[in-house]
Protein backbone atom coordinates (compact mmCIF):
# COMPACT_ATOMS: atom_id res chain seq x y z
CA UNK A 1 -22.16 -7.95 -18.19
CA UNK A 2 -21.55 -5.02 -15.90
CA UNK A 3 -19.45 -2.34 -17.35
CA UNK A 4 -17.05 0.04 -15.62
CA UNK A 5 -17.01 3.86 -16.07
CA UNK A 6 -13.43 4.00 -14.76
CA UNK A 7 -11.82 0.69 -15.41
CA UNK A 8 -8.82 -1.19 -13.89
CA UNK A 9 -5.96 -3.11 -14.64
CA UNK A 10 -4.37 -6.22 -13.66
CA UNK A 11 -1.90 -8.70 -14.93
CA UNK A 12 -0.48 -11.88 -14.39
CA UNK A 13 2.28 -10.93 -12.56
CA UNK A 14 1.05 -7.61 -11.51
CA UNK A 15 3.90 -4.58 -12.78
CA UNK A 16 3.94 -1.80 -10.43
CA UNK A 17 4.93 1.87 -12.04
CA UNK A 18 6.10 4.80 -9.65
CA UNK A 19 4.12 7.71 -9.84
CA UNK A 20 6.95 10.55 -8.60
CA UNK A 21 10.42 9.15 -8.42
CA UNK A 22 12.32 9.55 -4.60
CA UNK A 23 9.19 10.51 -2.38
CA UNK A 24 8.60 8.65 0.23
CA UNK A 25 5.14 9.83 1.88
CA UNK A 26 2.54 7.98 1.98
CA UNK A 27 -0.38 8.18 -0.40
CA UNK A 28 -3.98 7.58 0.06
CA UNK A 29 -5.15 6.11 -2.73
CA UNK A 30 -3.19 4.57 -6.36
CA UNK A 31 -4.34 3.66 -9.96
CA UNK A 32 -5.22 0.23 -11.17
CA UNK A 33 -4.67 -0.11 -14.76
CA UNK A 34 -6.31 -2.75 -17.24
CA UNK A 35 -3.68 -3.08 -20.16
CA UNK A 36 -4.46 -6.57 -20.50
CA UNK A 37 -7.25 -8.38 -22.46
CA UNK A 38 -9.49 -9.46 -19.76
CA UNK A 39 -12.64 -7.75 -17.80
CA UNK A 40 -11.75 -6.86 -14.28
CA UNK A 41 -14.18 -8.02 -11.82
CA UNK A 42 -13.24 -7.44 -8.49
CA UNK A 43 -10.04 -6.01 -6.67
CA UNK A 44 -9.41 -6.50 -3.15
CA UNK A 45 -6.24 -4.72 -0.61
CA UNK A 46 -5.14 -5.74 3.06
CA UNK A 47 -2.67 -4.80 5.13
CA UNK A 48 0.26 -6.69 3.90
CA UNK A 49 0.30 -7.88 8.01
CA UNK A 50 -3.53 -8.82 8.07
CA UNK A 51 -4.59 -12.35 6.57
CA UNK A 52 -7.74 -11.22 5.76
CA UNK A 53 -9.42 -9.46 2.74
CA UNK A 54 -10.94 -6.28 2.39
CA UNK A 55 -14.09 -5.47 0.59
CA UNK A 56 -13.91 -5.94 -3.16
CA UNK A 57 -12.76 -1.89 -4.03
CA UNK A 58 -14.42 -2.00 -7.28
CA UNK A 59 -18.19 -2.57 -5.66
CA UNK A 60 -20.59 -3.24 -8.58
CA UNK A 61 -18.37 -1.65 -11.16
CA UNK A 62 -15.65 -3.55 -13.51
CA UNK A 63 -12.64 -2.65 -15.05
CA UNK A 64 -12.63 -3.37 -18.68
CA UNK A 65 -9.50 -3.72 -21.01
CA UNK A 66 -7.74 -0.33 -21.72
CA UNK A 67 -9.13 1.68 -18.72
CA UNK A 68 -8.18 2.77 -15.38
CA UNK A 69 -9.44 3.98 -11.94
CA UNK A 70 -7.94 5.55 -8.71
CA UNK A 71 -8.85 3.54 -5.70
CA UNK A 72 -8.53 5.97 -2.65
CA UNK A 73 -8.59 4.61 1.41
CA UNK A 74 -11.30 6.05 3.09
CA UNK A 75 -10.56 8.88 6.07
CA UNK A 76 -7.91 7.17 8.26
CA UNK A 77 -7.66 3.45 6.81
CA UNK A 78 -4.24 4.68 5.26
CA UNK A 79 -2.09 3.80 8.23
CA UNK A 80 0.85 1.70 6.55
CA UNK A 81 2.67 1.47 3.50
CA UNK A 82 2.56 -2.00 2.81
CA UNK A 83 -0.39 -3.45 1.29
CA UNK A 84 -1.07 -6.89 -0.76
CA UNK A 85 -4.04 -6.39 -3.74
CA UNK A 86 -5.82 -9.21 -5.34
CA UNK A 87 -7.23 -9.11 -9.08
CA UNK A 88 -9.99 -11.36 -10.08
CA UNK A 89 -10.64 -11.38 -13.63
CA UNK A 90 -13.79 -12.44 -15.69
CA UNK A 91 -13.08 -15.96 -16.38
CA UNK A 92 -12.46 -16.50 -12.65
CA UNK A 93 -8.52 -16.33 -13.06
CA UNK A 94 -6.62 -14.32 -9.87
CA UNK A 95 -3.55 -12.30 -9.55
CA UNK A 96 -1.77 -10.98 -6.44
CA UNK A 97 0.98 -8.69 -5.64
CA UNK A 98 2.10 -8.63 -2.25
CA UNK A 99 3.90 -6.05 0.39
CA UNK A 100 3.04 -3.27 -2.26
CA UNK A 101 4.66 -0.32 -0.74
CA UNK A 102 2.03 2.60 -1.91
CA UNK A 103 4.40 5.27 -0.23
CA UNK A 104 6.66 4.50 -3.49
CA UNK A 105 4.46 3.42 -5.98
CA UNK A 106 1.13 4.67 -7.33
CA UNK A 107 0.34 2.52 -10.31
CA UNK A 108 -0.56 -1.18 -10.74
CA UNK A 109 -0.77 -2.45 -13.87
CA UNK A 110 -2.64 -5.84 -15.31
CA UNK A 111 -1.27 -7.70 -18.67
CA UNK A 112 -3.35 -10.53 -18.36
């Protein structure tokens, strides 16, 4: 089983934490936290307007229970604030949070 240096987290019904309360620019990358019970094995983000999936943002790596990672955009990609993420977990099981507004928020956090 692969194993994550950084890990990240999903849950069922993904909770989103603010990292710094009233801003409103827009930030190039957030942190997926694992607080759940279940491996991480891949994490996707769109545009919230696109209907298509990224890559999978973790690559090779997982995101085991208890750990976290920052997922940054690469050079320009960060264009909008809306985004929808997808969480696939080890025993095939998916979770998604749409129209994520990562000019607000900076944290996702899994439970599952």
């Amino acid at each position: 089983m692969r194993q994550r240096l950084a890990s990240i987290g999903a849950v069922f019904a993904l909770t989103i934490g603010l990292l710094v309360a009233g801003t409103a620019a827009a930030q190039a990358s957030f942190v997926l936290r694992n607080n759940g019970d279940t491996t991480i094995y891949h994490a996707y983000v769109s545009r919230a307007s696109s209907s298509v999936w990224g890559s999978d943002v973790l690559g090779q790596d997982v995101l085991s229970p208890g750990y976290q990672t920052t997922i940054s955009w690469p050079g320009s990609s960060f264009d909008t604030c809306y985004w929808d993420v997808a969480v696939v977990y080890s025993d095939g099981h998916t979770d998604y949070d749409w129209d994520v507004n990562f000019c607000n928020i900076g944290t996702i956090t899994s439970s599952y």
